[in-house]
Protein backbone atom coordinates (compact mmCIF):
# COMPACT_ATOMS: atom_id res chain seq x y z
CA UNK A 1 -256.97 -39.37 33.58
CA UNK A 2 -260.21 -40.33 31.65
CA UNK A 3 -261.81 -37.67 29.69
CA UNK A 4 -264.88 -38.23 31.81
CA UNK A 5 -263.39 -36.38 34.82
CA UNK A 6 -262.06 -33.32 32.80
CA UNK A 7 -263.71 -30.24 33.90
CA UNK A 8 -265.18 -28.50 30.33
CA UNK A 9 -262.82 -26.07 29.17
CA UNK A 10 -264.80 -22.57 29.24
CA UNK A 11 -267.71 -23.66 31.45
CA UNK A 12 -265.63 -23.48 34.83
CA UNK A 13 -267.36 -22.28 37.75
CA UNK A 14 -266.13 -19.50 39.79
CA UNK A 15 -267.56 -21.08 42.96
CA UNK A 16 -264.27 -21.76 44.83
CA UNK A 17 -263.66 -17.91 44.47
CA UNK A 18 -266.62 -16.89 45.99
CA UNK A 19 -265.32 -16.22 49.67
CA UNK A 20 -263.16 -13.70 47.65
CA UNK A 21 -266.62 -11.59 46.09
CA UNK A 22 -265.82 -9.11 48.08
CA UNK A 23 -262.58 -8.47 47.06
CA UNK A 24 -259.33 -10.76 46.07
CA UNK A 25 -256.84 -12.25 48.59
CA UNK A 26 -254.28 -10.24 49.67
CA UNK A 27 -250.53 -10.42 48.50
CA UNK A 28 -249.94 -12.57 51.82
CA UNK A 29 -252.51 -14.58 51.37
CA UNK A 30 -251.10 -15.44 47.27
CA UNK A 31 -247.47 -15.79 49.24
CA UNK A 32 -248.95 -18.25 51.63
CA UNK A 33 -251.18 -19.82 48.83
CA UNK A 34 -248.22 -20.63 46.60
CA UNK A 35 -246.12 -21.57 49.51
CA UNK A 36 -248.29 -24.31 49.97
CA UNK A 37 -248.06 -25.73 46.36
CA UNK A 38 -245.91 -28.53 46.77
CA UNK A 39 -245.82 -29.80 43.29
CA UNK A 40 -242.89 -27.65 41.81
CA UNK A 41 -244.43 -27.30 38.61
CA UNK A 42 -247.77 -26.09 39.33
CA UNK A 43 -246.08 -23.80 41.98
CA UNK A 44 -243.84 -22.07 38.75
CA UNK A 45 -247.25 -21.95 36.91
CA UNK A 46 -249.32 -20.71 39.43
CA UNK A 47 -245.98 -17.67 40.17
CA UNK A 48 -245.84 -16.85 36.35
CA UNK A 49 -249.67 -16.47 35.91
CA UNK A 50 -249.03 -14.29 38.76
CA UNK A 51 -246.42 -12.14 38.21
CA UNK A 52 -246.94 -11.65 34.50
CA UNK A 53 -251.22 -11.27 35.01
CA UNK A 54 -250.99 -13.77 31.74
CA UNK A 55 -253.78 -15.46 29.93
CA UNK A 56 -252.87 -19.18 30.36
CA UNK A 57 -252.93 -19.67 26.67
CA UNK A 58 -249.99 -16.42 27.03
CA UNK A 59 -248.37 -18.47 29.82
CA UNK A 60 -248.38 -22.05 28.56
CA UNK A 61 -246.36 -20.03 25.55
CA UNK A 62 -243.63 -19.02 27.26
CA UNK A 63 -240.02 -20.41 26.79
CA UNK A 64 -237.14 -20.02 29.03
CA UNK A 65 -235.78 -17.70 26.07
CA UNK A 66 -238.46 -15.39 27.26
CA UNK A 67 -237.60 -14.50 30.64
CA UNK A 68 -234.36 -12.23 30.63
CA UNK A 69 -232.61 -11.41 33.57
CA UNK A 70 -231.77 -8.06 33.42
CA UNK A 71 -231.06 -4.57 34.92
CA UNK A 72 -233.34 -1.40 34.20
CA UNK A 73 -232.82 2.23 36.10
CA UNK A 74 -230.17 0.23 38.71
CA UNK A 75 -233.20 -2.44 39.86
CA UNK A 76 -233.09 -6.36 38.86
CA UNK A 77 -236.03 -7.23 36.65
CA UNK A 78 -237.16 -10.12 34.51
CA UNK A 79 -237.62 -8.94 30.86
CA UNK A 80 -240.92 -11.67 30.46
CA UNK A 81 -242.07 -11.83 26.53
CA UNK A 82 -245.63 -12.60 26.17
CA UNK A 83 -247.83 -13.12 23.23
CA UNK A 84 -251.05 -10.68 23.15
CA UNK A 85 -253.76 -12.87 22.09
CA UNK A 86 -256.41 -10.16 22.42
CA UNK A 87 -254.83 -7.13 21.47
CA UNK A 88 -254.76 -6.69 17.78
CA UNK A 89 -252.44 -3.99 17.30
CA UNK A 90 -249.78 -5.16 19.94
CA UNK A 91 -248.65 -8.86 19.26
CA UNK A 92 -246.36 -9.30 22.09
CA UNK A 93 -245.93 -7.63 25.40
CA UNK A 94 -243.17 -7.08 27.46
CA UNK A 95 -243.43 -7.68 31.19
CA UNK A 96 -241.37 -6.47 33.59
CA UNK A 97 -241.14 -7.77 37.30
CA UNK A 98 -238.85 -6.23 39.20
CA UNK A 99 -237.11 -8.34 41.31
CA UNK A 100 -236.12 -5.81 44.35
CA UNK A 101 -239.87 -6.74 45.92
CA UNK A 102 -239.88 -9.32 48.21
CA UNK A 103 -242.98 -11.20 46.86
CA UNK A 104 -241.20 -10.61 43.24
CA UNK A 105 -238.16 -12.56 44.67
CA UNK A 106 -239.79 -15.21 46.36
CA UNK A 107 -242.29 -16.18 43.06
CA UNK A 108 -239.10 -15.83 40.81
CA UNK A 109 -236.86 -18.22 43.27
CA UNK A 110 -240.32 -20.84 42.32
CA UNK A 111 -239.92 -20.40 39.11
CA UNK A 112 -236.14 -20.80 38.86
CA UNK A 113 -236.85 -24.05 41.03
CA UNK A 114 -238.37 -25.46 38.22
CA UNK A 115 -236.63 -24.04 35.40
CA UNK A 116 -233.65 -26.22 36.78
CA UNK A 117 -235.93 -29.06 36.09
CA UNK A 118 -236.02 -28.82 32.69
CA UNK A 119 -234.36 -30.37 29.82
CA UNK A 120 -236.15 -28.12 26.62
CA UNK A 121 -236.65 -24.66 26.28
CA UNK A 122 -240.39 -25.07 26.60
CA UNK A 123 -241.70 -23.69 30.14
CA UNK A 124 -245.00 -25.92 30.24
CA UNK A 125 -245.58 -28.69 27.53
CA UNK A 126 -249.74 -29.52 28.22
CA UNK A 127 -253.03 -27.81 27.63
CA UNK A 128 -254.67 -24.86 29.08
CA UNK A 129 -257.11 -27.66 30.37
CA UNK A 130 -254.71 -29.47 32.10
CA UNK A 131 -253.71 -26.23 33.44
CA UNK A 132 -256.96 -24.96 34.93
CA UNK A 133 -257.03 -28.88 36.65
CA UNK A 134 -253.59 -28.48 38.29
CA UNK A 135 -254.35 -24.92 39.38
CA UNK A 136 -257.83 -25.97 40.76
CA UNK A 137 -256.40 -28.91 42.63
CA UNK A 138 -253.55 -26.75 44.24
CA UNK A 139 -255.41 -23.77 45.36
CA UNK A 140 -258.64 -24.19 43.78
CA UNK A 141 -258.73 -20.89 41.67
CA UNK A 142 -259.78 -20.67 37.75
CA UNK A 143 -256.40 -19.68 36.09
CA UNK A 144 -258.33 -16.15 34.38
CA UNK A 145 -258.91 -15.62 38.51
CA UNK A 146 -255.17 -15.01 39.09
CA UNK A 147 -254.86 -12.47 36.06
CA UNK A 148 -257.73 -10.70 38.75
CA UNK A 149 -255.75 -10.97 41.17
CA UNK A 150 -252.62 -9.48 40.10
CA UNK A 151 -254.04 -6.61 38.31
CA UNK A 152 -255.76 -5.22 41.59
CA UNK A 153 -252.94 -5.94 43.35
CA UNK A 154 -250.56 -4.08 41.05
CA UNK A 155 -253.34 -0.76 41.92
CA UNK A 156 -253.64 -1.06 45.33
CA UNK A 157 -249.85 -2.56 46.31
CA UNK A 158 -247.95 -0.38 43.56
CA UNK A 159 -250.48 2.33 42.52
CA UNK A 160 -251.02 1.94 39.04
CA UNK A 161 -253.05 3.89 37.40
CA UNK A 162 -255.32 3.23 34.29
CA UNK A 163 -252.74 4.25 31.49
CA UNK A 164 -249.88 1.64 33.35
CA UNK A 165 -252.82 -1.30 33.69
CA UNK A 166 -253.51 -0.84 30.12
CA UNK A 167 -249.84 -1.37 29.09
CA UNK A 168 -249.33 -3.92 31.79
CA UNK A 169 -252.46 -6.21 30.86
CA UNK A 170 -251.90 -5.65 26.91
CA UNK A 171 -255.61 -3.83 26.34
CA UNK A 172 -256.34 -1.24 24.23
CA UNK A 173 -258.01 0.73 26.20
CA UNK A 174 -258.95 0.70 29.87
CA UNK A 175 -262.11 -0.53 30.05
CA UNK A 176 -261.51 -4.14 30.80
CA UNK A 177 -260.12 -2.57 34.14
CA UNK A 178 -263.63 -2.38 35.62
CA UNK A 179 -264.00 -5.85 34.69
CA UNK A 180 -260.57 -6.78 36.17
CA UNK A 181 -259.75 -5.05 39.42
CA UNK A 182 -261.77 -5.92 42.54
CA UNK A 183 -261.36 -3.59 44.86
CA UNK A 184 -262.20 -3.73 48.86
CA UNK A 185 -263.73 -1.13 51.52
CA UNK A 186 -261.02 -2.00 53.27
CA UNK A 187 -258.71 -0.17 49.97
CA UNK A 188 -259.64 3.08 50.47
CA UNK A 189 -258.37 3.68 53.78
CA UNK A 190 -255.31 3.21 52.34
CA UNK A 191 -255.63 6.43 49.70
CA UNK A 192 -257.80 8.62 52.22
């Protein structure tokens, strides 16, 4: 591809999110989305940003050392170790999808797709740029999009409160939340 039609890393429009302004797809709606990724790759990519709520630069990091299959409190979960690019104090983070959630079982089974693909131990061996150009071809999201998406669904699908986002999402404090989570009208019926 000719460096002509590369998108400028960092000046990416949010344009193809904007039927979502008024709040982010639901989890069937990411399901269906990802379902449709036919490109295994992108499709692993697309479930890891996901499930983990990862910066790409975090993503594009991780190695299949990272992800570790094990059991916590009698559920299944992926152990996933992430860098922390923006947290000073914490380095790494440790993710934890459990895997006894249908939508958890479904993204992991993409992800172990292409895991059997590989010959290294690296996950994802390009550039965040080629990243945000698969992930806008496929479903035509910005990758920092799907980070939104997964932190408002972890408070309004599994209640999380402010304390659990900020250990989740690796901030120091929680006021990136108001940044992050996108809530609908439609959200509060559910807590009233």
């Amino acid at each position: 591809m000719s460096s002509t039609n590369l998108k400028p890393w960092g000046k990416q429009t949010w344009l193809s999110e904007k039927k979502y302004r008024k709040g982010v797809p639901d989890l069937k709606e990411v399901l269906k989305l990802a379902e449709s990724i036919l490109d295994v790759r992108t499709r692993a990519l697309f479930s890891l940003l996901y499930l983990t709520a990862g910066r790409i630069s975090e993503v594009l990091d991780i190695t299949i050392e990272d992800i570790i299959p094990t059991t916590k409190k009698d559920r299944p979960v992926w152990e996933i170790n992430l860098i922390n690019l923006k947290n000073k104090n914490r380095k790494m983070k440790k993710i934890l999808v459990t895997l006894d959630r249908e939508e958890n079982i479904i993204l992991a089974r993409y992800v172990n797709e292409y895991v059997k693909t590989l010959t290294g131990k690296k996950l994802f061996t390009f550039s965040k740029q080629r990243a945000w150009q698969l992930l806008d071809k496929h479903t035509g999201f910005n990758c920092h999009f799907i980070r939104h998406i997964r932190l408002t669904h972890l408070v309004t699908e599994y209640n999380f409160t402010d304390r659990l986002l900020v250990l989740y999402a690796g901030w120091e404090d929680s006021k990136p939340g108001k940044h992050y989570i996108n809530l609908r009208t439609d959200d509060l019926l559910d807590k009233l």
